[in-house]
PDB file of N, CA and C in Angstrom:
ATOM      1  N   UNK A   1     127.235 112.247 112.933  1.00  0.00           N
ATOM      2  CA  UNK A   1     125.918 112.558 112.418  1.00  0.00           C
ATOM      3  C   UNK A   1     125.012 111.343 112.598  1.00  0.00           C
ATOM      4  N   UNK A   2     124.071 111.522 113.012  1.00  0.00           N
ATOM      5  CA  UNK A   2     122.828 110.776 113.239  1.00  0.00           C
ATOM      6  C   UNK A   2     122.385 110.371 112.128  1.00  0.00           C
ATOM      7  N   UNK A   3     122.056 108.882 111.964  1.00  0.00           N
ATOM      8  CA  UNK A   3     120.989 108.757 110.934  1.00  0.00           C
ATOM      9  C   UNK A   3     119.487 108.208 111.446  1.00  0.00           C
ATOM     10  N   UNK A   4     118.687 108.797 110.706  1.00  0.00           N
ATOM     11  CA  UNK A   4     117.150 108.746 111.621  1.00  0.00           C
ATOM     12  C   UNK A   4     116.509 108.492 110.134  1.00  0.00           C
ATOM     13  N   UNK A   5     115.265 107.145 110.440  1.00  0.00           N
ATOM     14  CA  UNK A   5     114.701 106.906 109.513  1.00  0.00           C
ATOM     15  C   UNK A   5     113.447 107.620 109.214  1.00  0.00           C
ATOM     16  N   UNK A   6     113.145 108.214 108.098  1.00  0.00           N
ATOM     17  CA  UNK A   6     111.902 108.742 107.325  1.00  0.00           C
ATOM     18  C   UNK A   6     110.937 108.655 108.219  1.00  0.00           C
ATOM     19  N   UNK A   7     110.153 109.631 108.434  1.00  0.00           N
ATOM     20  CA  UNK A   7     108.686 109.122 109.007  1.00  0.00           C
ATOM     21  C   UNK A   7     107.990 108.109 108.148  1.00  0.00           C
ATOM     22  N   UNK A   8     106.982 107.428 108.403  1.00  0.00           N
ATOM     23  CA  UNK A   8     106.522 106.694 107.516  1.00  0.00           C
ATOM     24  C   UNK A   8     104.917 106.972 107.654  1.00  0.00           C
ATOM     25  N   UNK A   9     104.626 107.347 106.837  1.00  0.00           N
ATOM     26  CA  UNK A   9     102.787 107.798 106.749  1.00  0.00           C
ATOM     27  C   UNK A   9     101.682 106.660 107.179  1.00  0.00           C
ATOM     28  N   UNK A  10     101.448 107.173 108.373  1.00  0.00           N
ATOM     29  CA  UNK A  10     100.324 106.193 108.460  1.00  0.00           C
ATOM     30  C   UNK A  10      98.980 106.176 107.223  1.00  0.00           C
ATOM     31  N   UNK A  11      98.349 107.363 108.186  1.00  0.00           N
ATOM     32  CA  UNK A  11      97.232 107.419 107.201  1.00  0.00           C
ATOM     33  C   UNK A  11      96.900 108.966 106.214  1.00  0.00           C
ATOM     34  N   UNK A  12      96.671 109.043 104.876  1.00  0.00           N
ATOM     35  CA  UNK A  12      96.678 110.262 103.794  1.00  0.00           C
ATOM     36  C   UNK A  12      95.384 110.815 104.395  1.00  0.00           C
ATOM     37  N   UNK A  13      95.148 111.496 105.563  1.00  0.00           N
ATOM     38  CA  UNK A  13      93.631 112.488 105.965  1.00  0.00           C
ATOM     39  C   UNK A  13      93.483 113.423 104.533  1.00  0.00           C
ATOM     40  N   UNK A  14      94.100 113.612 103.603  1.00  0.00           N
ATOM     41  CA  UNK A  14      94.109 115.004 102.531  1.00  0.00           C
ATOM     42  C   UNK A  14      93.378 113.781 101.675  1.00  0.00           C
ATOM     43  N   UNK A  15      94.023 112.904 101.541  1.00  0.00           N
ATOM     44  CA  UNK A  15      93.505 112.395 100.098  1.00  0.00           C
ATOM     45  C   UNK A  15      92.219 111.603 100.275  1.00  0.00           C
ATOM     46  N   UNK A  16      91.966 111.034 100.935  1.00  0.00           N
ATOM     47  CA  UNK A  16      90.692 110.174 101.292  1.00  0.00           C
ATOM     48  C   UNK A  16      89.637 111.388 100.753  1.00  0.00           C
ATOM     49  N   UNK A  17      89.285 112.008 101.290  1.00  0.00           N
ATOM     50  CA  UNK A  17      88.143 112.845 100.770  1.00  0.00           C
ATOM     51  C   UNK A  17      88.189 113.334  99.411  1.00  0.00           C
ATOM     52  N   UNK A  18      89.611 113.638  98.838  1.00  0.00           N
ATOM     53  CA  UNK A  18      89.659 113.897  97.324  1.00  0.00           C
ATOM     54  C   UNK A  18      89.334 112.778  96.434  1.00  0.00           C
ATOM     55  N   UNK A  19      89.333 111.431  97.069  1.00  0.00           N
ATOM     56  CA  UNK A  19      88.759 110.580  96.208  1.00  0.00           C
ATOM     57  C   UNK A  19      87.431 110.073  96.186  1.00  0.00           C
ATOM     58  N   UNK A  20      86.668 111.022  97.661  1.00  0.00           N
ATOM     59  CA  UNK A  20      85.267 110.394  97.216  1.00  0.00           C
ATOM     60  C   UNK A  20      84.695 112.077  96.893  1.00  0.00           C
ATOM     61  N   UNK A  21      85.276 112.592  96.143  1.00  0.00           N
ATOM     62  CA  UNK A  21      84.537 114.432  95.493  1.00  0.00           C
ATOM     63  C   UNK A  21      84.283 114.662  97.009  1.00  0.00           C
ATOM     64  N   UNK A  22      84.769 114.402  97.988  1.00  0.00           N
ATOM     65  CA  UNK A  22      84.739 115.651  99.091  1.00  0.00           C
ATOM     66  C   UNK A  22      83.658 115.716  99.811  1.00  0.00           C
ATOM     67  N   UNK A  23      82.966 114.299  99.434  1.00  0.00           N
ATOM     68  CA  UNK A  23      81.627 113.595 100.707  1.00  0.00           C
ATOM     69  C   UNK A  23      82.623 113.284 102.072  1.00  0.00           C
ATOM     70  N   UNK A  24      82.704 114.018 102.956  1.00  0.00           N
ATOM     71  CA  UNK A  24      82.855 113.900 104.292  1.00  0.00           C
ATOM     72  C   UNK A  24      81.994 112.778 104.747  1.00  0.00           C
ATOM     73  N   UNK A  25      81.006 112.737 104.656  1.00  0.00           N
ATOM     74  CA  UNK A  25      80.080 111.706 105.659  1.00  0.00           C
ATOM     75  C   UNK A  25      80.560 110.227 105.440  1.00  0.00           C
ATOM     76  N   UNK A  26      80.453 110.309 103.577  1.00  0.00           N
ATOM     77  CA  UNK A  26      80.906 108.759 103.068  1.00  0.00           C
ATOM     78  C   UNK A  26      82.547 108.496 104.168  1.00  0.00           C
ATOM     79  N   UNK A  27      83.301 109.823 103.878  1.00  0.00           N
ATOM     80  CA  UNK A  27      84.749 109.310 104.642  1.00  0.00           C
ATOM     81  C   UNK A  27      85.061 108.488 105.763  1.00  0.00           C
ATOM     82  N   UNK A  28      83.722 109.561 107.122  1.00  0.00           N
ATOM     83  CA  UNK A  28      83.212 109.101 107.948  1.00  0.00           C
ATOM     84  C   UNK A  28      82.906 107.599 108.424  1.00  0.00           C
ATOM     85  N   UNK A  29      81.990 107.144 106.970  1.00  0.00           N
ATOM     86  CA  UNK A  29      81.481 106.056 107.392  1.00  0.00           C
ATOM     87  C   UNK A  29      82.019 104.767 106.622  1.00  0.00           C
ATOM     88  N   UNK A  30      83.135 105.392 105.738  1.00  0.00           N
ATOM     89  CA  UNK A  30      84.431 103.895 105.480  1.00  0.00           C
ATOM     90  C   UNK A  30      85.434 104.341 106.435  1.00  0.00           C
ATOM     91  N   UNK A  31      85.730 104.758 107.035  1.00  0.00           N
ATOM     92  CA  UNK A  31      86.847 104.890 108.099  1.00  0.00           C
ATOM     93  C   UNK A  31      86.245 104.077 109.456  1.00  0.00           C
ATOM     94  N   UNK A  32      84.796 104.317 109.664  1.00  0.00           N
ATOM     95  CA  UNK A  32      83.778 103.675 111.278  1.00  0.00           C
ATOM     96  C   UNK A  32      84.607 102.331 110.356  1.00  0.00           C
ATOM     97  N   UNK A  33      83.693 101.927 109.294  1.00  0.00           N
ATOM     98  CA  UNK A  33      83.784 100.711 108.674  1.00  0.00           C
ATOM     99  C   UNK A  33      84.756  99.631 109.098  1.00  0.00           C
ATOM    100  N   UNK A  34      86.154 100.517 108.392  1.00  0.00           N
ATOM    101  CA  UNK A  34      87.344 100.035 108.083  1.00  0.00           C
ATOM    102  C   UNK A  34      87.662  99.310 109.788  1.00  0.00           C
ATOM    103  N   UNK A  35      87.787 100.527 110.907  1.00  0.00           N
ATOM    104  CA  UNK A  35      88.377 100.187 112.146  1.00  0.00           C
ATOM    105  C   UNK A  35      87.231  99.494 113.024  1.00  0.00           C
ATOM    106  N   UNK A  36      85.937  98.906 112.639  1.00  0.00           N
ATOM    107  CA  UNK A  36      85.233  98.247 113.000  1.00  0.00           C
ATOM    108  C   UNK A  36      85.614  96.653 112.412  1.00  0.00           C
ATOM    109  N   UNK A  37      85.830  96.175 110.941  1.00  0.00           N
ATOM    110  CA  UNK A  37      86.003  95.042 110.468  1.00  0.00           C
ATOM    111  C   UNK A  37      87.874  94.489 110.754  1.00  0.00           C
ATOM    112  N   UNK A  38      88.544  95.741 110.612  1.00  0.00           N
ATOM    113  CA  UNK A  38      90.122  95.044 110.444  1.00  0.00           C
ATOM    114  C   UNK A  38      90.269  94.460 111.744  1.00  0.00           C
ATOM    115  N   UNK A  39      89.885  94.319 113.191  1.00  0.00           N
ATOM    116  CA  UNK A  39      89.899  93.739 114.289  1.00  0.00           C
ATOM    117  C   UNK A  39      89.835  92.115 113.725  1.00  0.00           C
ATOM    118  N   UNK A  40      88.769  91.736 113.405  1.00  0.00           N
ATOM    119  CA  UNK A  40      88.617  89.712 112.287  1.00  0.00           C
ATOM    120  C   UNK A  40      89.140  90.054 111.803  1.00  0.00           C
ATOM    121  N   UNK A  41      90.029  90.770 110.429  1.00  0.00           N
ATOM    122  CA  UNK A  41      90.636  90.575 109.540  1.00  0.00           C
ATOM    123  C   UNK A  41      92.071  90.002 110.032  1.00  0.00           C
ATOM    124  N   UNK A  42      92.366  90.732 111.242  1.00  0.00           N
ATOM    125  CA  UNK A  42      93.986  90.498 112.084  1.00  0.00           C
ATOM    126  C   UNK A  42      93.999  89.737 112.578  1.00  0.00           C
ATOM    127  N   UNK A  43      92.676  88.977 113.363  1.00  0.00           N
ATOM    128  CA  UNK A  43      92.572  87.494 113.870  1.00  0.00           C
ATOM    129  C   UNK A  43      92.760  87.011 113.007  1.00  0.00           C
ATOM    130  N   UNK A  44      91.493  86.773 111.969  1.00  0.00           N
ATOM    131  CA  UNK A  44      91.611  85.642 111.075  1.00  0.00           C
ATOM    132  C   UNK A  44      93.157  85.224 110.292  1.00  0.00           C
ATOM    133  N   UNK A  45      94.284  86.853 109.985  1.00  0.00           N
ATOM    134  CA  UNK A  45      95.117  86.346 109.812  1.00  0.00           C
ATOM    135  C   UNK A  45      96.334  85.807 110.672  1.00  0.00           C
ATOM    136  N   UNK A  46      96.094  85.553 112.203  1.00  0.00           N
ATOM    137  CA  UNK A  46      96.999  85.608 113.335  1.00  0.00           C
ATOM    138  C   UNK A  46      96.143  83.666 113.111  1.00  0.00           C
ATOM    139  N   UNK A  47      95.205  83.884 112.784  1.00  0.00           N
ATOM    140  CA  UNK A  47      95.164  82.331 112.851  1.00  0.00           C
ATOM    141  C   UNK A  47      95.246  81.251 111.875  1.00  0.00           C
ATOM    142  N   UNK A  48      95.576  82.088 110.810  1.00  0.00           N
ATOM    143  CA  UNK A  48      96.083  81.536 109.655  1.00  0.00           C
ATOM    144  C   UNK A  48      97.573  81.078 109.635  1.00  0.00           C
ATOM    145  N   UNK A  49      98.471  81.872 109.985  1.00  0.00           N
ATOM    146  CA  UNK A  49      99.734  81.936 110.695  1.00  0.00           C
ATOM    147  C   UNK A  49      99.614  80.960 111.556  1.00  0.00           C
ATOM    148  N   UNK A  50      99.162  80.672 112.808  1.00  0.00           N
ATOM    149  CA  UNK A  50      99.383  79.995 113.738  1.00  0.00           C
ATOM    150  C   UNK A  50      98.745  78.219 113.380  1.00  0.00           C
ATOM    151  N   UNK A  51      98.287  78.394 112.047  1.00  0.00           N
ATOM    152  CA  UNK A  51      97.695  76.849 111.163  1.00  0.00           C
ATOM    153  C   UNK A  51      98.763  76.332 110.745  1.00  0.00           C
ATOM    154  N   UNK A  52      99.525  77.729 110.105  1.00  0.00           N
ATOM    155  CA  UNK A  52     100.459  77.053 109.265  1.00  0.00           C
ATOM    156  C   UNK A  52     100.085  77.229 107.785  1.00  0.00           C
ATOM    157  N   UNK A  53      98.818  77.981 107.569  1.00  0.00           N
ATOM    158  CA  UNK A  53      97.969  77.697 106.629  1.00  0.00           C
ATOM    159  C   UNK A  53      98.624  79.409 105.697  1.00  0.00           C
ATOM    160  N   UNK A  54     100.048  79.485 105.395  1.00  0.00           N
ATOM    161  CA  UNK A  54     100.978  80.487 104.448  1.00  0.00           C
ATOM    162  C   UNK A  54      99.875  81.319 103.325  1.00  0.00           C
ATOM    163  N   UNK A  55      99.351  80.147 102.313  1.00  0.00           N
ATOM    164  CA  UNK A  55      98.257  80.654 101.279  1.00  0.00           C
ATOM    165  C   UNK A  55      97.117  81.666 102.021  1.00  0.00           C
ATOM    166  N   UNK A  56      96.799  81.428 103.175  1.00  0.00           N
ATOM    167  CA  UNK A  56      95.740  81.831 103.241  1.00  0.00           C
ATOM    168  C   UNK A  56      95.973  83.290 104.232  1.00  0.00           C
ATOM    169  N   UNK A  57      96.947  83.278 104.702  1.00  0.00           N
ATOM    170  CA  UNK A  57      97.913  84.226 104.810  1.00  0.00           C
ATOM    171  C   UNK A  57      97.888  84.899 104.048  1.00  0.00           C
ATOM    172  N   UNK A  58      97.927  85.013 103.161  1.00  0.00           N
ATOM    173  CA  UNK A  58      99.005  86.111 101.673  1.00  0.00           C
ATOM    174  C   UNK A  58      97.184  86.333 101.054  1.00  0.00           C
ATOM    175  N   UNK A  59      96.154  85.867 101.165  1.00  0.00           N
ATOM    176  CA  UNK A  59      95.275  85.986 100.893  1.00  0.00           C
ATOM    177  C   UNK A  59      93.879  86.665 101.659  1.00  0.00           C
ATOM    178  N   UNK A  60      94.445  86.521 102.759  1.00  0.00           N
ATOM    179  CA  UNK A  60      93.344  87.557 103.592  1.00  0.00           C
ATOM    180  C   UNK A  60      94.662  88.745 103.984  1.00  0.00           C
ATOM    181  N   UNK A  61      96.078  88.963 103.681  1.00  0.00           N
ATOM    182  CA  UNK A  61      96.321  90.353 103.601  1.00  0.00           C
ATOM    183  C   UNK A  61      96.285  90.715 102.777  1.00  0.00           C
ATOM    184  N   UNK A  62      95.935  90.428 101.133  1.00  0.00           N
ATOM    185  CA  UNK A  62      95.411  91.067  99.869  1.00  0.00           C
ATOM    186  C   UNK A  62      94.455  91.332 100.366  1.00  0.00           C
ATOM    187  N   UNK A  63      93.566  90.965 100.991  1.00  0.00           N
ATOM    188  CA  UNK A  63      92.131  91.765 100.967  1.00  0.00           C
ATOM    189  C   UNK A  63      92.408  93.084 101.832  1.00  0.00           C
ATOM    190  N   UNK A  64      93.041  92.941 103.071  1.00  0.00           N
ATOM    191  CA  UNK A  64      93.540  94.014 103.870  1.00  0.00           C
ATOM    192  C   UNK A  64      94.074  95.115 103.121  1.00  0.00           C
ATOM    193  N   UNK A  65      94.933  94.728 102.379  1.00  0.00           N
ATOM    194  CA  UNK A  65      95.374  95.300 101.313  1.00  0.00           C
ATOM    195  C   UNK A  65      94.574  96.473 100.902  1.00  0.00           C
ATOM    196  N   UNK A  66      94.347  95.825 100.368  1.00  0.00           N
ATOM    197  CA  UNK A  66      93.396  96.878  99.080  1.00  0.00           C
ATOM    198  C   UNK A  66      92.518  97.363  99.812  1.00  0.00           C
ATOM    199  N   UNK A  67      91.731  97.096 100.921  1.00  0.00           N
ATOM    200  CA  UNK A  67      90.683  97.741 102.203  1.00  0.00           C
ATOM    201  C   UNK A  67      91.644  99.401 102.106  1.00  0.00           C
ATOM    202  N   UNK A  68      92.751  98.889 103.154  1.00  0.00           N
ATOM    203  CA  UNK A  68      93.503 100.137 103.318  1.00  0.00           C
ATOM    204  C   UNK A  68      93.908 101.054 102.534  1.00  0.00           C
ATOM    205  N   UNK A  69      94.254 100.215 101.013  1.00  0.00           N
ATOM    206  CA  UNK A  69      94.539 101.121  99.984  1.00  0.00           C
ATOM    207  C   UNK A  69      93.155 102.327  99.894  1.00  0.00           C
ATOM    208  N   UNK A  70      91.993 101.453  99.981  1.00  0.00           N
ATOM    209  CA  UNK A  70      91.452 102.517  99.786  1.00  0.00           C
ATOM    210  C   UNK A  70      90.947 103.973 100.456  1.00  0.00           C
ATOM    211  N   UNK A  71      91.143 103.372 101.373  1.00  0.00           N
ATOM    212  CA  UNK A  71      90.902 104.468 102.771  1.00  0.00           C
ATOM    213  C   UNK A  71      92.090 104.960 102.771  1.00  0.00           C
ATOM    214  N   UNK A  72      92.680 104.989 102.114  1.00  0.00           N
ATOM    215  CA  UNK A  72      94.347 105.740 102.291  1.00  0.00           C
ATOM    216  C   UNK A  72      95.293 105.499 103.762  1.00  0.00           C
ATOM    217  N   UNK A  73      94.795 104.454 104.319  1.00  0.00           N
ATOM    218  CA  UNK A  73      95.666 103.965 105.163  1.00  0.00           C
ATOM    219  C   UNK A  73      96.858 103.174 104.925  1.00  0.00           C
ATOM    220  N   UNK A  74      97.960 103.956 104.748  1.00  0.00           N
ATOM    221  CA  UNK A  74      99.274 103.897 103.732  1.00  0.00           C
ATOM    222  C   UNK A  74     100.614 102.426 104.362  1.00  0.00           C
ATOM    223  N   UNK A  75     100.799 102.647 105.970  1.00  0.00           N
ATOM    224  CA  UNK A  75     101.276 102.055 106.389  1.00  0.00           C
ATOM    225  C   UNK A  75     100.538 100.639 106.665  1.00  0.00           C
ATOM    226  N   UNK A  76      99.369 100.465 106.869  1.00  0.00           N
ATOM    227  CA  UNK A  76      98.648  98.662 106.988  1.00  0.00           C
ATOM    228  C   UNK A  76      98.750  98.355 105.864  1.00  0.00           C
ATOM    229  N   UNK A  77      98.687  99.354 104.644  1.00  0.00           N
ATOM    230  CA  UNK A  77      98.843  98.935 103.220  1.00  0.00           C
ATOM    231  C   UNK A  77      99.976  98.373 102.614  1.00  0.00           C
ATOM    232  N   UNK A  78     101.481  98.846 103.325  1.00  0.00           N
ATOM    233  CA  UNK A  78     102.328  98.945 102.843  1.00  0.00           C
ATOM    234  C   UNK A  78     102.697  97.087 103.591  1.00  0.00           C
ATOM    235  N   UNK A  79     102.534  97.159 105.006  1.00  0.00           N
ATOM    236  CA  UNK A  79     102.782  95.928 105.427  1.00  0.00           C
ATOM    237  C   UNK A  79     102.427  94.624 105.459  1.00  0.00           C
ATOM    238  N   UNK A  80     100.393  94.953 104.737  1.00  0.00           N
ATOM    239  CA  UNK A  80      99.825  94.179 104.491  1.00  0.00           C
ATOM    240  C   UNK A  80     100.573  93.430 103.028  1.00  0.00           C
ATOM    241  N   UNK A  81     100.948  94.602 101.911  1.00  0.00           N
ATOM    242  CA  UNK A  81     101.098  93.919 100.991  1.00  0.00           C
ATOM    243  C   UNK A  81     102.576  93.364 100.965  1.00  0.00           C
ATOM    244  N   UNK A  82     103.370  93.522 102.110  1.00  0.00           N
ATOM    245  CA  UNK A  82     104.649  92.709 102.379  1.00  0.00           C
ATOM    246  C   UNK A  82     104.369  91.183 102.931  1.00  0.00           C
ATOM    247  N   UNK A  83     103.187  91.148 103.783  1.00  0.00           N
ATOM    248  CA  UNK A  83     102.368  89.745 104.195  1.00  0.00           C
ATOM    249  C   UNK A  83     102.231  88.926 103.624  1.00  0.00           C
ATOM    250  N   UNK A  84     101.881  89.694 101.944  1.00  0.00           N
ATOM    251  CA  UNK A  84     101.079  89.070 101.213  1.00  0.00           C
ATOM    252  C   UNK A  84     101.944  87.844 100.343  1.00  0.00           C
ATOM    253  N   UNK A  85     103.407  89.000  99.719  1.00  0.00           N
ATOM    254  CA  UNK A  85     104.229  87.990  99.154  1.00  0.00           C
ATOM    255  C   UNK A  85     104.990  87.210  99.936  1.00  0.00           C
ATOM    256  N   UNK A  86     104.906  87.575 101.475  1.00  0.00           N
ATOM    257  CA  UNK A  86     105.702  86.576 102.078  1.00  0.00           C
ATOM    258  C   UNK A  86     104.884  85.350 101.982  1.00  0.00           C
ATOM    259  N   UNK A  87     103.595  85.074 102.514  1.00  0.00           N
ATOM    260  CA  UNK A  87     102.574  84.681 102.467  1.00  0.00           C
ATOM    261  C   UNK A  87     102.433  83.590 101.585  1.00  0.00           C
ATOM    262  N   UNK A  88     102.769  84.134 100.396  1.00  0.00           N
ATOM    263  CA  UNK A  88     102.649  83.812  98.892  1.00  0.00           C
ATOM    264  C   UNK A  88     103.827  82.791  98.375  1.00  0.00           C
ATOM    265  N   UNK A  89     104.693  83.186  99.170  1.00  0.00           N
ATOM    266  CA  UNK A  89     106.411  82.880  99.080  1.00  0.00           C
ATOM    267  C   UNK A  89     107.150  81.850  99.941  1.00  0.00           C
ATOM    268  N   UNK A  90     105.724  81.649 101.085  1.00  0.00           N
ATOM    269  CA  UNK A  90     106.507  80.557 102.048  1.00  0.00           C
ATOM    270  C   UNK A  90     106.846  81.011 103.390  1.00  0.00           C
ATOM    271  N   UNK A  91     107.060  82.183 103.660  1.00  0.00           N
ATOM    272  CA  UNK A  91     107.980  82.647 104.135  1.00  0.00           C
ATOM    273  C   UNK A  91     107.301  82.961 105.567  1.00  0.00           C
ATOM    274  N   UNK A  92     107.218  82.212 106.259  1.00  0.00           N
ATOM    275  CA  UNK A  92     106.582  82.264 107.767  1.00  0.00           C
ATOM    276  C   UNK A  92     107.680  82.902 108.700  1.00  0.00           C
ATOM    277  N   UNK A  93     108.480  82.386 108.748  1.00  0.00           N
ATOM    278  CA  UNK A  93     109.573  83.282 109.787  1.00  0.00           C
ATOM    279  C   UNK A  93     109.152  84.734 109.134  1.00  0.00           C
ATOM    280  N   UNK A  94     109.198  85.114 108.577  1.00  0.00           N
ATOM    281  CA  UNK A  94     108.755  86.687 108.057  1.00  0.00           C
ATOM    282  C   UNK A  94     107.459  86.999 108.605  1.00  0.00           C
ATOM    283  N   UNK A  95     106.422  86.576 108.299  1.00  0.00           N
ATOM    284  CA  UNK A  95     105.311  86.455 108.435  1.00  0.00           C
ATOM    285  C   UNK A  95     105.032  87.101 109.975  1.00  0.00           C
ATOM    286  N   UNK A  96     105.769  86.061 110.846  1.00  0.00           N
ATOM    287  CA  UNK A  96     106.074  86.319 112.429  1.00  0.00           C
ATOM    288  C   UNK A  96     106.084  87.370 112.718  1.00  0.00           C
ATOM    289  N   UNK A  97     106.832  87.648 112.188  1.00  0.00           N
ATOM    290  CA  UNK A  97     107.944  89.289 112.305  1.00  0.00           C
ATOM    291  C   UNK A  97     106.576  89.942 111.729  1.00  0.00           C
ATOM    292  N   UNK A  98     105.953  90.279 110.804  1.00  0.00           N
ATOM    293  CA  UNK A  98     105.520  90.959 110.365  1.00  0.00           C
ATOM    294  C   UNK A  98     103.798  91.536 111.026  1.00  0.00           C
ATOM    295  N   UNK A  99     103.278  90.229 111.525  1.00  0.00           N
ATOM    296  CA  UNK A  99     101.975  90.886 112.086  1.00  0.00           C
ATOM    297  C   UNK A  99     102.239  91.459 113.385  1.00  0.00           C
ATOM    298  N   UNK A 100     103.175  91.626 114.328  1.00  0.00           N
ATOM    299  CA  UNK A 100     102.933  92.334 115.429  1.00  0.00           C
ATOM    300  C   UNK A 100     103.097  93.920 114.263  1.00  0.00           C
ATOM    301  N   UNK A 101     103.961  94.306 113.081  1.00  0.00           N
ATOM    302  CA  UNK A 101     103.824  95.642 112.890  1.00  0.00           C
ATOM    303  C   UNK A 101     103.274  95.936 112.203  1.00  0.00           C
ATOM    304  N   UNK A 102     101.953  94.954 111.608  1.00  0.00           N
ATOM    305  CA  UNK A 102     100.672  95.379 111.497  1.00  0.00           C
ATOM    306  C   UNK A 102      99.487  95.659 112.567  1.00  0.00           C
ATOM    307  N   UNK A 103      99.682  94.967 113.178  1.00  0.00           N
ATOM    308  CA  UNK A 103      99.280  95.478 114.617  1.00  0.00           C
ATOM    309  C   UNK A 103      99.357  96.100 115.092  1.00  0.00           C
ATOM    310  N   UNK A 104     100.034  96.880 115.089  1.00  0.00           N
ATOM    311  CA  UNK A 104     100.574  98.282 115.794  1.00  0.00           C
ATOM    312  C   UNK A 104     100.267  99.560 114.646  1.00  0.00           C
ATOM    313  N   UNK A 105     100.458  99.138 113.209  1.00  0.00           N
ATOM    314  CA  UNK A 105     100.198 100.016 112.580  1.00  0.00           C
ATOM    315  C   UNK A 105      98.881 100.115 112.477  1.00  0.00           C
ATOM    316  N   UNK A 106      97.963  99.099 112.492  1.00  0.00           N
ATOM    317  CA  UNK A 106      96.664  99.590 112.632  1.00  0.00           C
ATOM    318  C   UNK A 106      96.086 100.357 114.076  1.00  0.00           C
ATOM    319  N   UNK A 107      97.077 100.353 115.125  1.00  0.00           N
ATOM    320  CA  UNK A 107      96.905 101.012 116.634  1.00  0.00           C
ATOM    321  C   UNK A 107      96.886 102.233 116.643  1.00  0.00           C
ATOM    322  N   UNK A 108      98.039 102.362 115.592  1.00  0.00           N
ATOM    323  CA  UNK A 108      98.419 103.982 115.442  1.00  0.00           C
ATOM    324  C   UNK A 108      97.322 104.575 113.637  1.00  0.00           C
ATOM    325  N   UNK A 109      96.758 103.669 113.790  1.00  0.00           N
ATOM    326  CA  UNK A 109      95.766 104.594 112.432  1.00  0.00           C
ATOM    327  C   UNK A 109      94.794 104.889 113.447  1.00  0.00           C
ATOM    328  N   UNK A 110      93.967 104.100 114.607  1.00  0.00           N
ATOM    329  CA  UNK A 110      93.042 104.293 114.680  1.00  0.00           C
ATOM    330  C   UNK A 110      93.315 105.528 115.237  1.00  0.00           C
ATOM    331  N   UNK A 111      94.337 105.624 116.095  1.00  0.00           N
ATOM    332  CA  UNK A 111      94.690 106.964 116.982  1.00  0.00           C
ATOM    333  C   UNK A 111      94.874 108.463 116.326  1.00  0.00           C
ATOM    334  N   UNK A 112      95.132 108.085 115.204  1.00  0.00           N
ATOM    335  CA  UNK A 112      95.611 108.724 113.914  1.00  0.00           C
ATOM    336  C   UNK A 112      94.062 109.490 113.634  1.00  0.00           C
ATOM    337  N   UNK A 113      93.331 108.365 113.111  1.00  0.00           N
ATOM    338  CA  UNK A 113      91.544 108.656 112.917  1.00  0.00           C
ATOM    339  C   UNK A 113      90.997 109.128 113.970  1.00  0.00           C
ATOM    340  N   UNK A 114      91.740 109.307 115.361  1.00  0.00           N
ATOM    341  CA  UNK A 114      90.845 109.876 115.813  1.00  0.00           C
ATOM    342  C   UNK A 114      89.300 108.922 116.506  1.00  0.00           C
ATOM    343  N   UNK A 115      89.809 107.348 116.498  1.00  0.00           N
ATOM    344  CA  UNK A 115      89.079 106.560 116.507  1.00  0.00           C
ATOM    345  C   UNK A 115      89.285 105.266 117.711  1.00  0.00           C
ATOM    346  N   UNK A 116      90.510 106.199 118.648  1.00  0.00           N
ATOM    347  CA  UNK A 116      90.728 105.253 119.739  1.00  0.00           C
ATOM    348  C   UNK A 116      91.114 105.837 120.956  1.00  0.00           C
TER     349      UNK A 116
END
């Protein structure tokens, strides 16, 4: 028997609109938003990483964080806030590892949105 891991949710398309009462346009225009700004957000933290600079790391993926949380983009959320305590924790060999699959998870939201 095969074992095969869970899909893992990129992005909640159902819930985003249930949290702004079902303004489509607003959705619209934090989703343009979101995949217009997280491009600097992934530099700025690819060059935080490459400083050496850990704190500031774990501190521009809290902001990522909570960006995605709110747009219901589940998977940048989930990895951002793994960034964060690595980040937080020291933990650069992790760190490594960790932004190429934020990178990719934000590849597959935009594709997801409909936005690449």
């Amino acid at each position: 028997m095969e074992h095969t891991e869970p899909a893992v949710q990129i992005f909640d398309r159902a819930l985003l609109p249930k949290r702004l009462m079902g303004d489509e346009e607003l959705a619209h225009t934090i989703c343009t938003m979101f995949i217009e700004d997280t491009p600097q957000q992934l530099s700025a933290i690819e060059q935080a990483l490459e400083q050496g600079d850990l704190v500031e790391v774990g501190k521009l993926a809290h902001r990522l964080k909570g960006a995605a949380a709110n747009l219901t983009a589940v998977r940048v959320q989930q990895i951002a806030h793994e960034m964060e305590r690595a980040g937080n924790a020291g933990h650069s060999s992790l760190l490594v590892n960790l932004l190429p699959q934020l990178q990719q998870a934000f590849s597959k939201l935009k594709v997801e949105m409909g936005k690449e």
